[in-house]
C-alpha atoms as a PDB file:
ATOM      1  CA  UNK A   1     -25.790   4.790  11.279  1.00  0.00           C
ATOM      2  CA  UNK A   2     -23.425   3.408   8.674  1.00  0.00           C
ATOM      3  CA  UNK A   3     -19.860   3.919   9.014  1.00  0.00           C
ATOM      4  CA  UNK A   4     -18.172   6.916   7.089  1.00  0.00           C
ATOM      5  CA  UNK A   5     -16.913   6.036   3.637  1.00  0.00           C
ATOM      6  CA  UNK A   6     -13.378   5.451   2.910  1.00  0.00           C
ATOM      7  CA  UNK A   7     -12.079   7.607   0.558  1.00  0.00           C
ATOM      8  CA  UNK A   8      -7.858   8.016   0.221  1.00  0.00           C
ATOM      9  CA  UNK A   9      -5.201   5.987   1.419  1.00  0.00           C
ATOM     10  CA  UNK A  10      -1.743   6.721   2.736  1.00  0.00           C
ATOM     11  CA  UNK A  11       0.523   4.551   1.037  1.00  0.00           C
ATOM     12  CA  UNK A  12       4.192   3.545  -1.116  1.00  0.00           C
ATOM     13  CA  UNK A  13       4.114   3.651  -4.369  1.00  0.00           C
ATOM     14  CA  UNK A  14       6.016   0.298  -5.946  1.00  0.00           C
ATOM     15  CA  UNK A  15       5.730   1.033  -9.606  1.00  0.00           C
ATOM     16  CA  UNK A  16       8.935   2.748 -10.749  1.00  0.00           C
ATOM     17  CA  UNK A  17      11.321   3.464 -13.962  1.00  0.00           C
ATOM     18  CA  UNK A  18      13.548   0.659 -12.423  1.00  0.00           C
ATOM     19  CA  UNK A  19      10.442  -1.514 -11.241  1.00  0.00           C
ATOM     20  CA  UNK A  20       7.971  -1.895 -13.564  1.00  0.00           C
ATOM     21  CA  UNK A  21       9.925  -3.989 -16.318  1.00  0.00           C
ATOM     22  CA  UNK A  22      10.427  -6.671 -13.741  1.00  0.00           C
ATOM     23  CA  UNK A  23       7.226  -6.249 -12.110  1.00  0.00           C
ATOM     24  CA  UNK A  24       5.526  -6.589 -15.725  1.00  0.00           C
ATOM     25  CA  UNK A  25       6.935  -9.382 -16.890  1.00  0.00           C
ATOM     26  CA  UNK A  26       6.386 -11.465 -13.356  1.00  0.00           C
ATOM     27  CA  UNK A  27       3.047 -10.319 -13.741  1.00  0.00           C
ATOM     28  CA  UNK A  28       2.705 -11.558 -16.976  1.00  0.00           C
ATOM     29  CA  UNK A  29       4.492 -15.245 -16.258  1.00  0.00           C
ATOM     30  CA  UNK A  30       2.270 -15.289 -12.734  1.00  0.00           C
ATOM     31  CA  UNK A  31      -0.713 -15.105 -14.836  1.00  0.00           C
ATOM     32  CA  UNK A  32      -0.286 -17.239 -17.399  1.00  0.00           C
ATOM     33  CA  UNK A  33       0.457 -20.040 -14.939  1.00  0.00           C
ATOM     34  CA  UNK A  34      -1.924 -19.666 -12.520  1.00  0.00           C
ATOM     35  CA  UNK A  35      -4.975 -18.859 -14.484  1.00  0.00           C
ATOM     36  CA  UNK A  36      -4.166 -22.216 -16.657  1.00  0.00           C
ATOM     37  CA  UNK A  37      -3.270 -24.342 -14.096  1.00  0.00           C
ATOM     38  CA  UNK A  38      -4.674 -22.929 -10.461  1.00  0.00           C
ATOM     39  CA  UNK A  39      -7.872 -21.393 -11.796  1.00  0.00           C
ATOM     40  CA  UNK A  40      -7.373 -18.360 -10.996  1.00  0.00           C
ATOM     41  CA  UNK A  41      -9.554 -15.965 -12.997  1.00  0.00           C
ATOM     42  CA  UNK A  42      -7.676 -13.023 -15.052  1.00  0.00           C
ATOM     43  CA  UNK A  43      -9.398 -10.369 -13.338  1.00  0.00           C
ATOM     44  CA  UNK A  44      -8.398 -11.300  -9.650  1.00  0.00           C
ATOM     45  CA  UNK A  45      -4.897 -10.458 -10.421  1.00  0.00           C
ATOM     46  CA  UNK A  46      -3.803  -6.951  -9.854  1.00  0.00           C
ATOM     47  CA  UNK A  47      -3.250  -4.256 -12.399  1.00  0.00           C
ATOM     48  CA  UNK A  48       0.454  -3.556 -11.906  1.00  0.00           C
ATOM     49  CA  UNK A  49      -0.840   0.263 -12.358  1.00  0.00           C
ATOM     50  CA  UNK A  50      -1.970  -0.653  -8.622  1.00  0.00           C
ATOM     51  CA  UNK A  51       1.033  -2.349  -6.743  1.00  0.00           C
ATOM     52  CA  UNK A  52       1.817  -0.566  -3.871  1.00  0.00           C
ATOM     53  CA  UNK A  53       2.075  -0.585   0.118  1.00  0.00           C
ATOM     54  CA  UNK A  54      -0.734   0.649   2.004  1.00  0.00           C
ATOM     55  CA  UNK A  55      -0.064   2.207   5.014  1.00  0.00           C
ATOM     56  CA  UNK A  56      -3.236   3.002   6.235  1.00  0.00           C
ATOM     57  CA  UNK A  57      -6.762   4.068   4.800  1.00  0.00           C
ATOM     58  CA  UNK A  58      -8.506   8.001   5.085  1.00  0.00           C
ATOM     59  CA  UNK A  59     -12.238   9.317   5.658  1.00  0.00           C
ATOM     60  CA  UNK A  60     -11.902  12.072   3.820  1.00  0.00           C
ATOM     61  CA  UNK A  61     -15.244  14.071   3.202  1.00  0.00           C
ATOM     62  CA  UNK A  62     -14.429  17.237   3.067  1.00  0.00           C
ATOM     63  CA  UNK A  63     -11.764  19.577   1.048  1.00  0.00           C
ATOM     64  CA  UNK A  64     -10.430  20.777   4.201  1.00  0.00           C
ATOM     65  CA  UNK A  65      -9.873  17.153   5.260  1.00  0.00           C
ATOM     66  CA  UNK A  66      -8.041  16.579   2.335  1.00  0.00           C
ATOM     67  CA  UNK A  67      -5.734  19.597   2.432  1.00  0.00           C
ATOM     68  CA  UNK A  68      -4.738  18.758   5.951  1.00  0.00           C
ATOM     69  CA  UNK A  69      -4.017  15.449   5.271  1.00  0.00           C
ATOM     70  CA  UNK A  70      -1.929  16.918   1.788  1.00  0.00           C
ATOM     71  CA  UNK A  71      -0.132  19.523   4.436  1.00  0.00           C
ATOM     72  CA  UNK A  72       1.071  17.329   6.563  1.00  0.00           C
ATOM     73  CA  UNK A  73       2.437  14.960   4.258  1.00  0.00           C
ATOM     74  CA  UNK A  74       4.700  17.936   2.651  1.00  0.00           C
ATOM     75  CA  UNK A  75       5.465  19.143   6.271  1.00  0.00           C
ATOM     76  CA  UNK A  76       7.033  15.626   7.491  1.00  0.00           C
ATOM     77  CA  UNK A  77      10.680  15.382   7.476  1.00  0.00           C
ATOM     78  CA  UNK A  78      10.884  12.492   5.697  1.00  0.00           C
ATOM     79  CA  UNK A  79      14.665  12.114   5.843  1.00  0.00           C
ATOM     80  CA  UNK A  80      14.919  12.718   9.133  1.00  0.00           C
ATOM     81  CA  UNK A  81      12.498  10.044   9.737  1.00  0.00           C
ATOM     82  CA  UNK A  82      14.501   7.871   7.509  1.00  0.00           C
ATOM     83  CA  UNK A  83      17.609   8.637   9.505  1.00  0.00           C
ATOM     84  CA  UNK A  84      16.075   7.607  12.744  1.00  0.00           C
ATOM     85  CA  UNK A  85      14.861   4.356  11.473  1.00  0.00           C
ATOM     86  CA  UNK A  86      16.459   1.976  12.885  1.00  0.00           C
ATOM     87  CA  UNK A  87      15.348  -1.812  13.456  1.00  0.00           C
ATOM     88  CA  UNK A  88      14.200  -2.093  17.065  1.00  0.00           C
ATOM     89  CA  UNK A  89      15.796  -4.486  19.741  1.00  0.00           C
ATOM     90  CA  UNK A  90      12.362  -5.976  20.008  1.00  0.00           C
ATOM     91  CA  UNK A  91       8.581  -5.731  18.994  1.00  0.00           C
ATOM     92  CA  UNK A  92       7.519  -2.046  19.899  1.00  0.00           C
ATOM     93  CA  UNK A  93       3.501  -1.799  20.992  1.00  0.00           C
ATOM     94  CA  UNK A  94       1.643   0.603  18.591  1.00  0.00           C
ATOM     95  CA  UNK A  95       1.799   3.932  19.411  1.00  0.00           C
ATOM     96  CA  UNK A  96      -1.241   5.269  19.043  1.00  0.00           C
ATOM     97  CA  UNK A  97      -2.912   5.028  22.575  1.00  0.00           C
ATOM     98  CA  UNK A  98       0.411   7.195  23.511  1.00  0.00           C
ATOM     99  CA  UNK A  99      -0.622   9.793  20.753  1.00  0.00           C
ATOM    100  CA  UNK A 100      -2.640  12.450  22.062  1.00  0.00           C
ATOM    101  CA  UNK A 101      -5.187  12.965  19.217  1.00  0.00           C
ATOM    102  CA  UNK A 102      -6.825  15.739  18.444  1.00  0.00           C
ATOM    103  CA  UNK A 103      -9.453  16.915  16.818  1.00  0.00           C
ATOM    104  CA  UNK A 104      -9.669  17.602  12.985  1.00  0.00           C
ATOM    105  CA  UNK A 105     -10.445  21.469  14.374  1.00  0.00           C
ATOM    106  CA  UNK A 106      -7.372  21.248  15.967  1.00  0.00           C
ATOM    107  CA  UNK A 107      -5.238  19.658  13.033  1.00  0.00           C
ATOM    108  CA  UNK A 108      -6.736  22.451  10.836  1.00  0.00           C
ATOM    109  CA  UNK A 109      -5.189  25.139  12.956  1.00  0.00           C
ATOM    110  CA  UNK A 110      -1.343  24.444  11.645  1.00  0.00           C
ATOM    111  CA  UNK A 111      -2.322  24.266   8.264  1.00  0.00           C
ATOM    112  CA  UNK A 112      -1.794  27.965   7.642  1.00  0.00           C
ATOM    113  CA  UNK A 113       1.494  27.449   9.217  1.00  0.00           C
ATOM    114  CA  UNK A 114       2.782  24.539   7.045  1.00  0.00           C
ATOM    115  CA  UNK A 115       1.702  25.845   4.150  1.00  0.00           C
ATOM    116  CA  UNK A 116       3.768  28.924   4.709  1.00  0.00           C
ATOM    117  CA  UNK A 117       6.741  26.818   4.981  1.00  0.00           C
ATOM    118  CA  UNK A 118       6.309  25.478   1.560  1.00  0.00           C
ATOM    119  CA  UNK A 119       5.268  28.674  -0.338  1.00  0.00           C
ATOM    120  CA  UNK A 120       8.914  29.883   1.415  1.00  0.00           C
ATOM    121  CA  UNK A 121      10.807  26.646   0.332  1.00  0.00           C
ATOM    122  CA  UNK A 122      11.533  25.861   4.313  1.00  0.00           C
ATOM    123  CA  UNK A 123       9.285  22.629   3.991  1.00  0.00           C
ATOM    124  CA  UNK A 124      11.589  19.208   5.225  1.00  0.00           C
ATOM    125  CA  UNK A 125      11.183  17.348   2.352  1.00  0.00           C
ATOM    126  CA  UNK A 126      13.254  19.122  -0.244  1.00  0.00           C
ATOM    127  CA  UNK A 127      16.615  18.429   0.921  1.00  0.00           C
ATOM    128  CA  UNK A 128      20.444  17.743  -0.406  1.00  0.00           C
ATOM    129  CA  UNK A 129      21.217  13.753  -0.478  1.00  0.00           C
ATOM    130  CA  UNK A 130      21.772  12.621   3.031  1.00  0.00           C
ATOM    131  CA  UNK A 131      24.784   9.917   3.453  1.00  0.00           C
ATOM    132  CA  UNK A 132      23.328   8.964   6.867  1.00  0.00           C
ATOM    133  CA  UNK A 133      19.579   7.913   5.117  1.00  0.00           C
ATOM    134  CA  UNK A 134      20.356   6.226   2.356  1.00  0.00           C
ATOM    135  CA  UNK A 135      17.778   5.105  -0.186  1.00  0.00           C
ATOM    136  CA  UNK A 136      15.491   2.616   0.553  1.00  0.00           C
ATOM    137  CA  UNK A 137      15.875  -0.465  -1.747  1.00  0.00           C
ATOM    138  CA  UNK A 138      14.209  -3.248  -1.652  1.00  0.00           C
ATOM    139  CA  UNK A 139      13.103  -6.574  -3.536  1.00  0.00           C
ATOM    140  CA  UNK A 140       9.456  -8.092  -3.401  1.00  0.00           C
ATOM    141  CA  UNK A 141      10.160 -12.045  -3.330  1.00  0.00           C
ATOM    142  CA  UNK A 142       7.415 -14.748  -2.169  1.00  0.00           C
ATOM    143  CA  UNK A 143       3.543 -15.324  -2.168  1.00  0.00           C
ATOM    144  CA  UNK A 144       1.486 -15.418   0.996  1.00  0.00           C
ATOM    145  CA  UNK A 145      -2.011 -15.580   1.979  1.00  0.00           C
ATOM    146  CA  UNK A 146      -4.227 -13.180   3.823  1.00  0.00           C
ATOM    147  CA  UNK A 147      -6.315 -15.952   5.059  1.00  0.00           C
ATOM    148  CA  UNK A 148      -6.654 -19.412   5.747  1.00  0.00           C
ATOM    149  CA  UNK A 149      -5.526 -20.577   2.006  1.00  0.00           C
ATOM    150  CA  UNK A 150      -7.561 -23.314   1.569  1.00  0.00           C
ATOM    151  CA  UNK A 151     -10.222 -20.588   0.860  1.00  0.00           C
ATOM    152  CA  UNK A 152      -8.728 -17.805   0.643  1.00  0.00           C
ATOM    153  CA  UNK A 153      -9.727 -14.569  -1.431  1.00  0.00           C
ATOM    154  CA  UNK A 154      -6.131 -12.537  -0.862  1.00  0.00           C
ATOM    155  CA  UNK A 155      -2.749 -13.192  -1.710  1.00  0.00           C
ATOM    156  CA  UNK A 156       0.235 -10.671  -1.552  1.00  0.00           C
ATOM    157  CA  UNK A 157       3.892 -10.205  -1.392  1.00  0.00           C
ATOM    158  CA  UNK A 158       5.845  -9.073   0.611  1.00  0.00           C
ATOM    159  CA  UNK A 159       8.797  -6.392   0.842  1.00  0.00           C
ATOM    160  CA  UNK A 160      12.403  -7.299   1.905  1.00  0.00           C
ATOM    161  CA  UNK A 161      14.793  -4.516   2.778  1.00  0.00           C
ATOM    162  CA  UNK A 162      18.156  -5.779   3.942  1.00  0.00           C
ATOM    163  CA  UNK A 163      18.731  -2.214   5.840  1.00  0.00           C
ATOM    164  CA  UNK A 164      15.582  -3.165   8.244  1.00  0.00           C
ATOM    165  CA  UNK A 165      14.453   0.391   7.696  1.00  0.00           C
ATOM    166  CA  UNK A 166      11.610  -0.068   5.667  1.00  0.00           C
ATOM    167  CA  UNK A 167       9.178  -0.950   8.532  1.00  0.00           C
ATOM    168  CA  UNK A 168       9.995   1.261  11.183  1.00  0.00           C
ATOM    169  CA  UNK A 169       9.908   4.172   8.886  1.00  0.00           C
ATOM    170  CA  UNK A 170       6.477   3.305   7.289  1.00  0.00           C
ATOM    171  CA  UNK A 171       5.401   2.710  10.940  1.00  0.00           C
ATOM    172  CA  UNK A 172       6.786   6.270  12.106  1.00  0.00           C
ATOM    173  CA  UNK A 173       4.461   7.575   8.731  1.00  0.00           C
ATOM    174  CA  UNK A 174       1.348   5.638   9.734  1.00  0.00           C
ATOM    175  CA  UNK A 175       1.303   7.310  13.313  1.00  0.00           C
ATOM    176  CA  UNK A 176       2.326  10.709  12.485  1.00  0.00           C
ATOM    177  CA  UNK A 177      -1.405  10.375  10.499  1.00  0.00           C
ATOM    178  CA  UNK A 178      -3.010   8.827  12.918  1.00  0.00           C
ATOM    179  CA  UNK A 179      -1.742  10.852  15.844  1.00  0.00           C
ATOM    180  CA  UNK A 180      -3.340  14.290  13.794  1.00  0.00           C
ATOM    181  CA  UNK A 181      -6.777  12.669  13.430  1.00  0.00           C
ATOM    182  CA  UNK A 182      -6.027  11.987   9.932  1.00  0.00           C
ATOM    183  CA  UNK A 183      -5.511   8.053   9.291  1.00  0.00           C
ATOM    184  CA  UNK A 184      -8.094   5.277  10.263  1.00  0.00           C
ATOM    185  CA  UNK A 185      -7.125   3.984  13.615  1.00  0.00           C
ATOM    186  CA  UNK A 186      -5.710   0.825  13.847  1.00  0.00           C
ATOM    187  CA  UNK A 187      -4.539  -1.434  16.324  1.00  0.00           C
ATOM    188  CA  UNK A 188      -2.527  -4.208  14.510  1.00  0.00           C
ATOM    189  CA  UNK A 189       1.007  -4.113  13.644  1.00  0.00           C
ATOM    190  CA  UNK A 190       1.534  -2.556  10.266  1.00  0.00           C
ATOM    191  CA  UNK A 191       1.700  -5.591   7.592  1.00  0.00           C
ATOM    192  CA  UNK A 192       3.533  -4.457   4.728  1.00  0.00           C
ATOM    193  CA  UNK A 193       2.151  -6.356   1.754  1.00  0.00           C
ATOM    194  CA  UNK A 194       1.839  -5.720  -2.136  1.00  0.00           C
ATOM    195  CA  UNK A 195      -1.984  -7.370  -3.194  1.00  0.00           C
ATOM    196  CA  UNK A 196      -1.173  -9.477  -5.992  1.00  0.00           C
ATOM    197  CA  UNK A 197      -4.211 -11.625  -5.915  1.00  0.00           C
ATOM    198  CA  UNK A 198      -7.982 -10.760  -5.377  1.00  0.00           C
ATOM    199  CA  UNK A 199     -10.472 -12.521  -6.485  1.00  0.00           C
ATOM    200  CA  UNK A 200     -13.193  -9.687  -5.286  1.00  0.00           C
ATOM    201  CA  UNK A 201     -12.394  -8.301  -8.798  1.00  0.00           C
ATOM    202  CA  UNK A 202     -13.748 -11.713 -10.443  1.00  0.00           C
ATOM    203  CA  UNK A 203     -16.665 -11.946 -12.437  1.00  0.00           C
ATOM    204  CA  UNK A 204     -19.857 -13.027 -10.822  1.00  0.00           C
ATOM    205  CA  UNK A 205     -19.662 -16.136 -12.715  1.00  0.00           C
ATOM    206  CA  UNK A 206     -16.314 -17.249 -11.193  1.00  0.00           C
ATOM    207  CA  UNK A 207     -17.442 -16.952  -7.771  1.00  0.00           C
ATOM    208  CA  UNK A 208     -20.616 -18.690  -8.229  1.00  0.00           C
ATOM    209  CA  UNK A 209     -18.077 -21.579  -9.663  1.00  0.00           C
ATOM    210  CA  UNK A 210     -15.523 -21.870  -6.633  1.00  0.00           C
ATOM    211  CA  UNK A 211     -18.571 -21.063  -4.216  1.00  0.00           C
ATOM    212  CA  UNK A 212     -20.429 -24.458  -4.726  1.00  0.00           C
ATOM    213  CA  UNK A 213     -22.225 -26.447  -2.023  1.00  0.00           C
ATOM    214  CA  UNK A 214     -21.530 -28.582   0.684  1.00  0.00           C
ATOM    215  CA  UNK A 215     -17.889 -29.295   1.673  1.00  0.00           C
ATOM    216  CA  UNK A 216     -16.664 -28.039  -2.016  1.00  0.00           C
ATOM    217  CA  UNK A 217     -18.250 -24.393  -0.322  1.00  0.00           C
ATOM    218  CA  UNK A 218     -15.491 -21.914   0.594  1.00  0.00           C
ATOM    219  CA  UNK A 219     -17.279 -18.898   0.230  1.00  0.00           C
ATOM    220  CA  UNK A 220     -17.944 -16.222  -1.956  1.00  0.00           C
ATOM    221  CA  UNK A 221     -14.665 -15.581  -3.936  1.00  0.00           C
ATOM    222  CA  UNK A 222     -12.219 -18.138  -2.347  1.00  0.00           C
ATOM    223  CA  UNK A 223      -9.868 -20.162  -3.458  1.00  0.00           C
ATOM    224  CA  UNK A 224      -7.750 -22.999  -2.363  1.00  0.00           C
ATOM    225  CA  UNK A 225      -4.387 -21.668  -2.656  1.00  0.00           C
ATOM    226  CA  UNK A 226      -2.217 -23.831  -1.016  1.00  0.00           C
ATOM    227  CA  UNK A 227      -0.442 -25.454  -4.147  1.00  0.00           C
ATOM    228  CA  UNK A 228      -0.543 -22.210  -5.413  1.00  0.00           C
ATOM    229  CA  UNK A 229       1.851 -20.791  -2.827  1.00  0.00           C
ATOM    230  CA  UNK A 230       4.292 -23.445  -2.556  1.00  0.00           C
ATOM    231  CA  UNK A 231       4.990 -22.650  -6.455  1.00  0.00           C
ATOM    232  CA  UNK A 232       5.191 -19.710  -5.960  1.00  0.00           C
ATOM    233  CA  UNK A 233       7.176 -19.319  -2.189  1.00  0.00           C
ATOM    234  CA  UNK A 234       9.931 -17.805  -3.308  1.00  0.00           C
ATOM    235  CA  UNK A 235       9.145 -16.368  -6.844  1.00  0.00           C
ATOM    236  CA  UNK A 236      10.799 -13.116  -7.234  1.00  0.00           C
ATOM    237  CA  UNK A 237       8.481  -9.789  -8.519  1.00  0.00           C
ATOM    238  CA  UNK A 238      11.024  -7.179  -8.728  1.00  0.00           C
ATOM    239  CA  UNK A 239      14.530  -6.977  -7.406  1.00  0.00           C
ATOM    240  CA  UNK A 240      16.525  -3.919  -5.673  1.00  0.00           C
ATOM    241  CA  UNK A 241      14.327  -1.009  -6.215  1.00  0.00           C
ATOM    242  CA  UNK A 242      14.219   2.217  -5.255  1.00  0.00           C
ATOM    243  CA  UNK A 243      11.157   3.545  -2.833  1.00  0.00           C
ATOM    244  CA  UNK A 244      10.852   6.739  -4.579  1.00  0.00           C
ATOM    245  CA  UNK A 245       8.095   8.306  -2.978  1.00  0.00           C
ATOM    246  CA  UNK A 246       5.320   8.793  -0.250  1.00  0.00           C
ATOM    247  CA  UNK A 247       1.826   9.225  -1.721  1.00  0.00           C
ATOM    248  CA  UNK A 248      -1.981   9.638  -0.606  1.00  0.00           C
ATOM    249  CA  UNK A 249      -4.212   8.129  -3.739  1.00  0.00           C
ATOM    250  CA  UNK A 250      -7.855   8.016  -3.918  1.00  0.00           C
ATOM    251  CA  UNK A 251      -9.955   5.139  -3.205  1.00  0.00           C
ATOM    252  CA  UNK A 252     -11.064   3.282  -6.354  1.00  0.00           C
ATOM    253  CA  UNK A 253      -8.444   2.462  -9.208  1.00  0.00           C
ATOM    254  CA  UNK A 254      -9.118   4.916 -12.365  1.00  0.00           C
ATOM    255  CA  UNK A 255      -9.579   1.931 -15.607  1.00  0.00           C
ATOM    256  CA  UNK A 256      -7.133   3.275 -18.434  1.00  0.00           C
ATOM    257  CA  UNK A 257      -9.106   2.050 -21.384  1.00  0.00           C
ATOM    258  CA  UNK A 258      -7.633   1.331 -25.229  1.00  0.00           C
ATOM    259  CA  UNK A 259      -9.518   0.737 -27.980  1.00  0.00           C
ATOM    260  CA  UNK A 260     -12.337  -0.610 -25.705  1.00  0.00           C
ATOM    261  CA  UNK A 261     -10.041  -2.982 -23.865  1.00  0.00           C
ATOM    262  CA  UNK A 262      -9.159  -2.037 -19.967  1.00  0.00           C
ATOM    263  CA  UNK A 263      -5.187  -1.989 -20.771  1.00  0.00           C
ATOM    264  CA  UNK A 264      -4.252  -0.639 -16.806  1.00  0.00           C
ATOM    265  CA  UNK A 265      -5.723   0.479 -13.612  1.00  0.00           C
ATOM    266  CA  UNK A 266      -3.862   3.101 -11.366  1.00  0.00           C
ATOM    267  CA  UNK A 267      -5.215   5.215  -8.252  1.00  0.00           C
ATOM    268  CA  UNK A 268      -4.999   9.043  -8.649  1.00  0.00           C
ATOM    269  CA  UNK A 269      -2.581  10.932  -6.443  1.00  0.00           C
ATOM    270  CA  UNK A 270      -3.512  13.451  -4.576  1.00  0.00           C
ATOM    271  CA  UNK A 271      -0.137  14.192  -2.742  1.00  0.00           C
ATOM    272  CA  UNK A 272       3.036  12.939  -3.263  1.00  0.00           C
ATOM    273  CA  UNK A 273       6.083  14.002  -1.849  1.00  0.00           C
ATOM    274  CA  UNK A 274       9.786  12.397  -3.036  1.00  0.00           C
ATOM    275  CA  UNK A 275      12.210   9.977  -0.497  1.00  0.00           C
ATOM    276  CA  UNK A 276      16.047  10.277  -0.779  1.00  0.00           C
END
C-alpha cells in the first residue's frame, strides 16, 4: 500500500515587511552569480514567496484533520513557550517516544473545547507584550549542503539567533504536533534550514546535462557544489528580523503568474497565529 500523501506543513514563515527587501535583493545577486558562473539553472533557486522554516510535514486527508491541526495551533501558548525557551545545558533526546500519542479520535475530542476558548477571546495567543519573551530576531547568514556537495541537489541556510531561543522553541512546537497525532513522526533532531537551492525544480533538460555518464554521473539533479559554498560561506540573506508568526501552509507552492510570466511562488496558509 503506498504511503499517505503529504499534504500541509507546520512551519516559520521568513518573508516579512522588514525581510523581504534584503532577502530580495540577495536573491537576486545569488542568482546572477551562480547561474553564470556555477551552473546553476534559474529554476532551482527558490521563490522568495517560499523561504521559510519547516518544522515538520502533515497527512492531512480529511477536514476534521485539518481543523484539529488549525485548533491546536490557536490553543498553544506561544509566549509561554517562548518564555520557557531556554538553550539547554546539553543535547536533549527527542521527545517523542516520551509523548503518549493518541489517536486522531482522541485529538478530536478537545476540539470543541479549544474552539470555545477562542470564540470567548480566552485562547493563549492573544496576549499584552511580554518583557520576559522577547521577540525572536534573527539573521540568515551562510550556505550549506543537504548532501554530500559534490553532487548534491539541496542547499539551504541557516538561522542564527543570538538569544539561543529559536531552536528550543521550534522544537517545543514540533512535539506539541507530534505528541496529538498531528505532525509526521520524526526521529532526527530538528534542522532548522531555509531551502535556497533545489535543483528538483530544474527543467528536464538540465538534469539530463549534469546527469551524464560514467564518473561525470552524479545523479539525477546534482550538482557539485563545493566551490559554490565556499563563495558563498558566509554570505548574508537577511539581517535581524523579526519571526512574526507560526503558520501551517499547504503542500505545493501556488505560481503567481503576470502577464504569462511566473513572477512568485508562495504556499497558502491555512492557520497562522502571531509571535510576540
Amino acid at each position: 500500500m503506498p504511503a499517505a500523501r503529504l499534504t500541509h506543513f507546520l512551519c516559520l514563515p521568513l518573508v516579512t515587511q522588514h525581510s523581504k527587501p534584503q532577502l530580495q535583493l540577495s536573491l537576486q545577486d545569488f542568482a546572477a552569480s551562480v547561474t553564470n558562473t556555477h551552473d546553476v539553472p534559474p529554476k532551482a533557486i527558490r521563490p522568495i514567496g517560499t523561504i521559510h522554516l519547516t518544522l515538520g510535514v502533515m497527512q492531512l486527508a480529511t477536514e476534521e484533520q485539518i481543523k484539529a491541526a488549525c485548533v491546536l495551533l490557536r490553543s498553544l501558548d506561544l509566549v509561554e513557550m517562548l518564555r520557557k525557551s531556554v538553550p539547554p545545558p546539553q543535547a536533549v533526546e527527542a521527545k517523542a517516544a516520551e509523548c503518549s500519542i493518541g489517536s486522531l479520535q482522541k485529538t478530536l475530542t478537545g476540539v470543541a473545547a479549544a474552539e470555545t476558548e477562542l470564540e470567548m477571546g480566552t485562547a493563549a495567543q492573544v496576549r499584552e507584550p511580554d518583557p520576559s519573551a522577547p521577540p525572536l530576531k534573527v539573521s540568515m547568514v551562510g550556505l550549506e549542503s543537504m548532501h554530500n556537495p559534490s553532487k548534491t541537489s539541496i542547499l539551504y541556510t541557516s538561522p542564527y539567533d543570538p538569544t539561543s531561543r529559536l531552536q528550543p522553541f521550534a522544537t517545543a512546537l514540533r512535539d506539541a504536533f507530534i505528541c496529538k497525532n498531528l505532525l509526521v513522526l520524526d526521529n532526527r533532531p530538528l534542522l532548522l534550514h531555509a531551502t535556497i537551492v533545489n535543483t528538483l525544480y530544474a527543467k528536464t533538460k538540465f538534469r539530463a546535462k549534469v546527469t551524464g555518464h560514467g564518473k561525470n554521473n552524479r545523479g539525477v539533479g546534482k550538482i557539485d557544489a563545493r566551490a559554490l559554498l565556499e563563495e558563498f560561506r558566509e554570505f548574508e540573506w537577511a539581517k535581524d528580523f523579526r519571526i512574526e508568526r507560526v503558520s501551517i501552509c499547504q503542500m505545493g507552492a501556488k505560481k503567481e503568474i503576470f502577464d504569462g510570466v511566473v513572477v512568485n511562488e508562495e504556499y497558502t496558509e491555512v492557520a497562522s497565529v502571531p509571535l510576540p
